[in-house]
Protein backbone atom coordinates (compact mmCIF):
# COMPACT_ATOMS: atom_id res chain seq x y z
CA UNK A 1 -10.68 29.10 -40.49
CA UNK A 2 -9.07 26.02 -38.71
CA UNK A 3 -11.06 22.85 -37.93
CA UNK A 4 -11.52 22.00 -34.18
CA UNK A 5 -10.34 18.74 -33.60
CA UNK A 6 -13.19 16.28 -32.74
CA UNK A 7 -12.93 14.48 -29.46
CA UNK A 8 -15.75 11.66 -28.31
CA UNK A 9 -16.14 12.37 -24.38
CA UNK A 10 -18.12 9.42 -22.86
CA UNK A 11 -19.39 10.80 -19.41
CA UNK A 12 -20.44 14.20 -20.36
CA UNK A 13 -22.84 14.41 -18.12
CA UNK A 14 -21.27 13.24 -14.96
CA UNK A 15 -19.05 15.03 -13.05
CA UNK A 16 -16.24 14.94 -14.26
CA UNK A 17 -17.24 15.44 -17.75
CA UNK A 18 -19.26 18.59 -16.96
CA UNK A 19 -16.15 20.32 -15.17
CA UNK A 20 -14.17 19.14 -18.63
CA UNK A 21 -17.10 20.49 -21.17
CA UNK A 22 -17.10 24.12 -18.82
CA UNK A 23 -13.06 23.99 -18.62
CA UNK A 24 -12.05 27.17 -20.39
CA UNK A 25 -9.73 25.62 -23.05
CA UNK A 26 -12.90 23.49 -24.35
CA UNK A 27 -13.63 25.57 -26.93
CA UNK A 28 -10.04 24.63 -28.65
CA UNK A 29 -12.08 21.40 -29.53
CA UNK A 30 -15.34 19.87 -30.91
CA UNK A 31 -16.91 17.50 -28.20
CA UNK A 32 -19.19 15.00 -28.98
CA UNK A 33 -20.58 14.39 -25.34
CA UNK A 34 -23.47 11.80 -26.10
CA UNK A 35 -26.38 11.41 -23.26
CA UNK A 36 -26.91 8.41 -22.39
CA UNK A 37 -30.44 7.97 -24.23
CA UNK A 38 -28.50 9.41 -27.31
CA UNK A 39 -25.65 6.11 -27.02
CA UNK A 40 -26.37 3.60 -24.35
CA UNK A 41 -22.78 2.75 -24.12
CA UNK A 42 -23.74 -1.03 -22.67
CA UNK A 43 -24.62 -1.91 -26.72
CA UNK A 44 -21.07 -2.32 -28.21
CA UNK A 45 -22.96 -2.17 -31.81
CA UNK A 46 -24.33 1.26 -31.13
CA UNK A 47 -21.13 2.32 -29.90
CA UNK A 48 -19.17 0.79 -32.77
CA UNK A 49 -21.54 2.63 -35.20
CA UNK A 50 -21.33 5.77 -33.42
CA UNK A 51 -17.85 5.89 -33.52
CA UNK A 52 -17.20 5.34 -36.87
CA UNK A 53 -19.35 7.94 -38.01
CA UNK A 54 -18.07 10.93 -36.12
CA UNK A 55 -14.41 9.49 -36.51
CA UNK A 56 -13.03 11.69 -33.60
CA UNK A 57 -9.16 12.04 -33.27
CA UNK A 58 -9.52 11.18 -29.54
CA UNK A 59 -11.59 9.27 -27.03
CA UNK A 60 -11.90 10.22 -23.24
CA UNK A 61 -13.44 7.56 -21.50
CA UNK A 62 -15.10 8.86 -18.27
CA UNK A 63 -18.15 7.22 -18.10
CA UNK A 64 -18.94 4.93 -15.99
CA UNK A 65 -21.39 4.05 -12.59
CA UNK A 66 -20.07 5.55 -9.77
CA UNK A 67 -20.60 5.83 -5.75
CA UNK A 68 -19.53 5.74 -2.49
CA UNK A 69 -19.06 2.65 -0.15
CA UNK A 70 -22.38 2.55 0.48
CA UNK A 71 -23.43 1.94 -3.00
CA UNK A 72 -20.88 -0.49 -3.32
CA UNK A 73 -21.53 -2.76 -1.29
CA UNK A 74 -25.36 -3.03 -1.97
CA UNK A 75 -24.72 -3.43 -5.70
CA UNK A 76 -21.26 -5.11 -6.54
CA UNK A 77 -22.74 -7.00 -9.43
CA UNK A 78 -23.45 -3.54 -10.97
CA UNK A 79 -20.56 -1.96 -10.41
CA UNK A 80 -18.28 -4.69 -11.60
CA UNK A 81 -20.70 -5.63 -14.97
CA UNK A 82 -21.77 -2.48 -16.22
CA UNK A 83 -17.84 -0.61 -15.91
CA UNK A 84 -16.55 -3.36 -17.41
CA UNK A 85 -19.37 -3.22 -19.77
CA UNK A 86 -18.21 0.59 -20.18
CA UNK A 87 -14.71 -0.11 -20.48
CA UNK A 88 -14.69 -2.93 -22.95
CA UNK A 89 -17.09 -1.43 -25.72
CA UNK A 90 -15.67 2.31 -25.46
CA UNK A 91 -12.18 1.04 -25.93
CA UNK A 92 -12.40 -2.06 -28.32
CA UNK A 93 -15.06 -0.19 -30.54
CA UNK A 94 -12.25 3.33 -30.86
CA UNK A 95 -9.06 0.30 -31.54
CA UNK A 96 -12.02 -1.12 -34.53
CA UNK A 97 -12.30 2.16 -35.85
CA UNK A 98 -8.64 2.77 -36.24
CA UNK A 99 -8.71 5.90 -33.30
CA UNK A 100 -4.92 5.87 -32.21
CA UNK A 101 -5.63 8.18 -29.39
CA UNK A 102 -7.72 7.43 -26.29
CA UNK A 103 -7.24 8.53 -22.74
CA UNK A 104 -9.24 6.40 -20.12
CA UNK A 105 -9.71 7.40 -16.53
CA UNK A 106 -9.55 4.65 -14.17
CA UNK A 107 -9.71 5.15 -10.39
CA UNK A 108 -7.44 5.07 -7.17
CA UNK A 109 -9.12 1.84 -6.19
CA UNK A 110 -7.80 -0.30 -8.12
CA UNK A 111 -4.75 -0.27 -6.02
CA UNK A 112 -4.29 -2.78 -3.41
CA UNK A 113 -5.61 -2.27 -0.26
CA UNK A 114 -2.68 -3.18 2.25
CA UNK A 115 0.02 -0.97 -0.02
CA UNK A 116 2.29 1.13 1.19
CA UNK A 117 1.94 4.98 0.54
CA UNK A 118 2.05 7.22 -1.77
CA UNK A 119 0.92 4.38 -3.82
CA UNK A 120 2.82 3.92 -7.00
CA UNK A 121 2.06 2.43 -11.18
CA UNK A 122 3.52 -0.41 -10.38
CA UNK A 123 1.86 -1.46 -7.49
CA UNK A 124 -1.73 -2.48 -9.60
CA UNK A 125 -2.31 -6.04 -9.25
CA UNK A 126 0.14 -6.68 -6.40
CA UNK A 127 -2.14 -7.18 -3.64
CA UNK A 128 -5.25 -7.76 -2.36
CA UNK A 129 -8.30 -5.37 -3.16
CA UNK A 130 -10.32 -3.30 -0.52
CA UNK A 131 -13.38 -5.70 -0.37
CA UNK A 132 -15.43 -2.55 -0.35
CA UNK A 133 -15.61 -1.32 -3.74
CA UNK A 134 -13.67 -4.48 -5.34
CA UNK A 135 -16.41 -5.05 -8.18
CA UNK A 136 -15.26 -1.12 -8.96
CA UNK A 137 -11.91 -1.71 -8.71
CA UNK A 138 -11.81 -5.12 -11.31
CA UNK A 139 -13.58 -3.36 -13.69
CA UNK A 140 -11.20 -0.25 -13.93
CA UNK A 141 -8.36 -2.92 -13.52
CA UNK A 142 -9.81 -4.52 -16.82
CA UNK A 143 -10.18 -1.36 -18.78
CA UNK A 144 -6.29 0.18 -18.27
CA UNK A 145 -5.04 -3.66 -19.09
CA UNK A 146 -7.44 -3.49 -21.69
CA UNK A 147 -5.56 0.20 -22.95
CA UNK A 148 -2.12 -1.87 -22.32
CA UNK A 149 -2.73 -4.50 -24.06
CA UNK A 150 -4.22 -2.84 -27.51
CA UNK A 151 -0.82 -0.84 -27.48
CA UNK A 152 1.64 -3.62 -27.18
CA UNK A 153 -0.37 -5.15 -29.78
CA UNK A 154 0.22 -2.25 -32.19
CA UNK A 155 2.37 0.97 -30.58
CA UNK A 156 0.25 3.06 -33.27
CA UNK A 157 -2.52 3.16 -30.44
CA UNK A 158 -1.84 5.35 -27.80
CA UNK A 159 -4.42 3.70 -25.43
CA UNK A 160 -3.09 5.81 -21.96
CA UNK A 161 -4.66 5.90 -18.54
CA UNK A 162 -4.72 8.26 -16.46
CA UNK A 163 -5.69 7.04 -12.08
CA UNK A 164 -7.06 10.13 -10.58
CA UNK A 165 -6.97 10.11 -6.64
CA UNK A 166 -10.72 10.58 -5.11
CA UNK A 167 -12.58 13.15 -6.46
CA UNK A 168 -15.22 16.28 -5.36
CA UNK A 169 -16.49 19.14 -6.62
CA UNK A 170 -19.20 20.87 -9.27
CA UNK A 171 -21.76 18.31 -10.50
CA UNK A 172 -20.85 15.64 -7.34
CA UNK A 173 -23.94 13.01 -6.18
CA UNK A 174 -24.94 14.51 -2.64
CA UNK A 175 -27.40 11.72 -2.12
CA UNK A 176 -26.11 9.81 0.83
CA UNK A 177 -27.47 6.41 -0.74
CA UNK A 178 -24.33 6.95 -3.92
CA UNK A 179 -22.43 9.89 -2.63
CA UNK A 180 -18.90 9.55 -2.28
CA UNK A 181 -17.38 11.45 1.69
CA UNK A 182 -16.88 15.03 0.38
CA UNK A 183 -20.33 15.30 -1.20
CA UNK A 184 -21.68 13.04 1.48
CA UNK A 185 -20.44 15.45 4.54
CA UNK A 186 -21.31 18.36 2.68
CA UNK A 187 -24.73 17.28 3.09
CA UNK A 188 -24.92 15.74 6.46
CA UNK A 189 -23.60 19.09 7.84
CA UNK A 190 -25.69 21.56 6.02
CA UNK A 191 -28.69 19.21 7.59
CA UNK A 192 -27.42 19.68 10.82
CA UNK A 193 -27.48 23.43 10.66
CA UNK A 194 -30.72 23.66 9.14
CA UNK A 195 -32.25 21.38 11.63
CA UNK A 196 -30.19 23.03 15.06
CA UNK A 197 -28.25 19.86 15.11
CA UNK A 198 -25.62 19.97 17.90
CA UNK A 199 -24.01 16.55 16.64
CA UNK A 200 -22.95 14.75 13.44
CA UNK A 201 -22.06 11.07 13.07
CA UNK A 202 -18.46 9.90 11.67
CA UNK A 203 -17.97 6.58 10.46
CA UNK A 204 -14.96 5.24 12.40
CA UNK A 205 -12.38 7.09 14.36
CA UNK A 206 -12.15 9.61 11.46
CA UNK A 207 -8.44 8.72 11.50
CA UNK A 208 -8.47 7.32 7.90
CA UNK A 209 -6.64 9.05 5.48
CA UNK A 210 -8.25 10.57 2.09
CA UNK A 211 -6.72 12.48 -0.94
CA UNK A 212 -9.31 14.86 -2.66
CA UNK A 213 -8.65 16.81 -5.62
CA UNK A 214 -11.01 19.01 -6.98
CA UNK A 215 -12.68 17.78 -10.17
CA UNK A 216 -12.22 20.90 -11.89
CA UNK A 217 -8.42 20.29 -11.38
CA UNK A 218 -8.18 17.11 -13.51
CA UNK A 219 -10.29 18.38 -15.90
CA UNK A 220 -7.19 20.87 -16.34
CA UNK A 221 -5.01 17.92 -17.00
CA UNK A 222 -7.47 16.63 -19.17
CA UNK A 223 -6.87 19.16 -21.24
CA UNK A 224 -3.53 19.29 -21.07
CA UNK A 225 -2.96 16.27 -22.30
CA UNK A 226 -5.04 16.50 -25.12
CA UNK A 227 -2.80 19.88 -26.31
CA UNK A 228 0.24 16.99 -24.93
CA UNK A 229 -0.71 13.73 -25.66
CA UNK A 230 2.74 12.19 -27.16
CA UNK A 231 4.40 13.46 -23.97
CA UNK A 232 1.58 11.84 -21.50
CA UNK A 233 3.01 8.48 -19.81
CA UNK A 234 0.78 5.42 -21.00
CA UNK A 235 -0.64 5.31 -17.21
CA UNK A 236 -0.20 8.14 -14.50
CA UNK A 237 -1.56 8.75 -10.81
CA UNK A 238 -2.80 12.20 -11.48
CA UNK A 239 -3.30 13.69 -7.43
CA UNK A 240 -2.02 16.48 -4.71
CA UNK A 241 0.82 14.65 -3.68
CA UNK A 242 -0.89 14.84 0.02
CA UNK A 243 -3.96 13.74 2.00
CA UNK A 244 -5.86 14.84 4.98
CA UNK A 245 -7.88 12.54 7.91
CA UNK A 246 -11.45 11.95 7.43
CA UNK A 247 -11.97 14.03 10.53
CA UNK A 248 -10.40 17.14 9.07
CA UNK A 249 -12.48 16.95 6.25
CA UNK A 250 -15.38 17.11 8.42
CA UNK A 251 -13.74 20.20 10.09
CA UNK A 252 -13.07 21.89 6.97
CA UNK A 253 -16.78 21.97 5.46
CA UNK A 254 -18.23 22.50 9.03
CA UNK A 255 -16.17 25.97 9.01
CA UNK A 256 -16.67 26.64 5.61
CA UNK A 257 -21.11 26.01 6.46
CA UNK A 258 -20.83 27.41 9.55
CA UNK A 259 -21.94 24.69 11.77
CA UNK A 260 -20.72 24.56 15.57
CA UNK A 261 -21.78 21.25 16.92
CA UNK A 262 -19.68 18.34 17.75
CA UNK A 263 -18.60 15.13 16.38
CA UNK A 264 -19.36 11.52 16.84
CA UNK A 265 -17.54 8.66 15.96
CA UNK A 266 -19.76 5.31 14.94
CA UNK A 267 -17.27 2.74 15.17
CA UNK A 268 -19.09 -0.09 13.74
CA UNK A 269 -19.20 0.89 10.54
CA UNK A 270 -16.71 0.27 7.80
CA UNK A 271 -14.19 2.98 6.81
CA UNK A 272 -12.46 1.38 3.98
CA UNK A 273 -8.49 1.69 3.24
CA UNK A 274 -6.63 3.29 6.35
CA UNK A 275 -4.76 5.31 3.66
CA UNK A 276 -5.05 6.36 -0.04
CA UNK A 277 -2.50 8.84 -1.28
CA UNK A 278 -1.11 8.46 -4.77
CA UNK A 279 2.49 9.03 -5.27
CA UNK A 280 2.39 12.01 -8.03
CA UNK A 281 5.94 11.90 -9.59
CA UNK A 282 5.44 10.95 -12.96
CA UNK A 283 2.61 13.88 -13.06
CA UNK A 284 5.76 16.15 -11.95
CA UNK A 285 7.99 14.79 -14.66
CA UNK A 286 5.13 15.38 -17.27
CA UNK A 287 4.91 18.69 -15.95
CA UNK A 288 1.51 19.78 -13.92
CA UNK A 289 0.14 20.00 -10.85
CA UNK A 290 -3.56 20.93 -9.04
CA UNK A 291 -4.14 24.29 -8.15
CA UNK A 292 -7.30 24.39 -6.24
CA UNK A 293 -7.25 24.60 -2.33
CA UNK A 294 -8.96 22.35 -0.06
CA UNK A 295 -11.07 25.38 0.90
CA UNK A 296 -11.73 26.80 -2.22
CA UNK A 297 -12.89 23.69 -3.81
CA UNK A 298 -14.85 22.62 -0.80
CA UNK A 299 -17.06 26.47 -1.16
CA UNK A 300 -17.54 26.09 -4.90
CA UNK A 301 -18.77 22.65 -4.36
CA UNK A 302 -21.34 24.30 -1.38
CA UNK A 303 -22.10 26.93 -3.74
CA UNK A 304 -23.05 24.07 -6.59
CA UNK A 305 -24.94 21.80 -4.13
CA UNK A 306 -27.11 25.12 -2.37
CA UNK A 307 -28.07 25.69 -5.95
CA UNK A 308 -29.18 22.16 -6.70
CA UNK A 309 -31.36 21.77 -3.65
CA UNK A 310 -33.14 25.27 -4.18
């Protein structure tokens, strides 16, 4: 009988380590998904200790405190310390314990806000952040330098980075206060149905443009790069390849919840980027690609959030 190999999962509760632990090639492997109250990842000794114990061939870092622009920008001292936090003790503690494998998942947001699209690698660092979610963005800057760094240090440690493009889906925050817009419309249009509501308020013009991939999908690449790790580029956009407008997105779940009201657009309020699609060639040259509809993603993540509210 074969031995699973162990892999340390950091995040396993949040989204997108719950759509990795129910992916169906999980099994291959032993996780170690710690709670939070079983490692507080903020204590680097804890961390240290509990990674040398378990020894596990390879470290996903996914943890880390997440939300929507709203969140953001109430909290930026959070966001910025405890990620960084995150980041630092997660990957220094695996390089201390000799792991040579660790894949870290960084975010979208740490490119520049005024760069042209599909945004590429090389474009981290080149420009000025979105002032929105910059505390975010610094601290998953930090971590994939961080990765960088520890392999040009040693090329033994395969420290790799993978910069998903926004993200919905099973186990999403609908809470408007740290939702991010998927999530966050879901909920403001199931509302308005329930309460007869012939309108729902857009932030902006609705004109900015999102990419959404369903979190199931890169838990698929996840995995695949576990089963393909040598062949994984040491950092990678992993996205669709295209985006939609914020007002289709609000068109899309309204069809899909069956609300017929109208739309208004609140144009005081900040809308972020005016565009955020990640350019997805290197993820073609490796080989994969998302598989999951706009539609289809946007009814399993209805399905998910009418169960959580019941």
């Amino acid at each position: 009988m074969s031995i699973k190999p162990i892999v340390l999962l950091t995040g396993g509760r949040g989204m997108v380590g719950r759509n990795i632990l129910e992916h169906a090639m999980a099994p291959q492997f032993s996780f170690l998904a710690p709670t939070s109250k079983e490692l507080d990842l903020r204590d680097f000794a804890k961390v240290q200790e509990y990674i040398n114990t378990y020894s596990p061939e390879l470290v996903i870092h996914a943890a880390g405190l997440v939300g929507g622009i709203q969140a953001n920008m109430a909290s930026p001292v959070d966001y910025l310390v405890e990620n960084i936090d995150l980041g630092r003790n997660v990957i220094l503690a695996s390089r201390n314990a000799g792991i040579k494998k660790l894949l870290n998942l960084s975010s979208s947001c740490m490119y520049p806000r005024n760069a042209s699209n599909p945004l590429t690698e090389d474009l981290i660092l080149r420009g000025e952040l979105e002032p929105t979610n910059e505390g975010y963005a610094l601290a998953k800057i930090f971590a994939t330098r961080l990765c960088e760094y520890i392999h040009k240090e040693n090329i033994a440690f395969q420290y790799k980075t993978f910069i998903p493009c926004n993200l919905y889906g099973r186990f999403d925050k609908f809470d408007p206060k740290h939702s991010h817009l998927i999530p966050a419309i879901i909920h403001k249009v199931h509302l308005a149905k329930l309460n007869q509501q012939k309108t729902v308020e857009i932030w902006g013009d609705g004109g900015a443009r999102r990419e959404f991939m369903y979190a199931g999908d890169l838990a698929d690449a996840v995995l695949k790069a576990i089963n393909d790790f040598d062949r994984v580029p040491s950092l990678m956009n992993v996205g669709l390849g295209h985006d939609h407008s914020i007002n289709e997105y609000y068109e899309v779940v309204s069809r899909i919840i069956g609300w017929n009201g109208e739309f208004t657009h609140d144009l005081s309020r900040p809308v972020g980027m005016k565009q955020k699609l990640v350019s997805i060639e290197r993820q073609k040259i490796w080989g994969w690609q998302a598989t999951t509809s706009l539609a289809d993603g946007i009814s399993k993540s209805y399905n998910f959030y009418l169960k959580s509210i019941q």
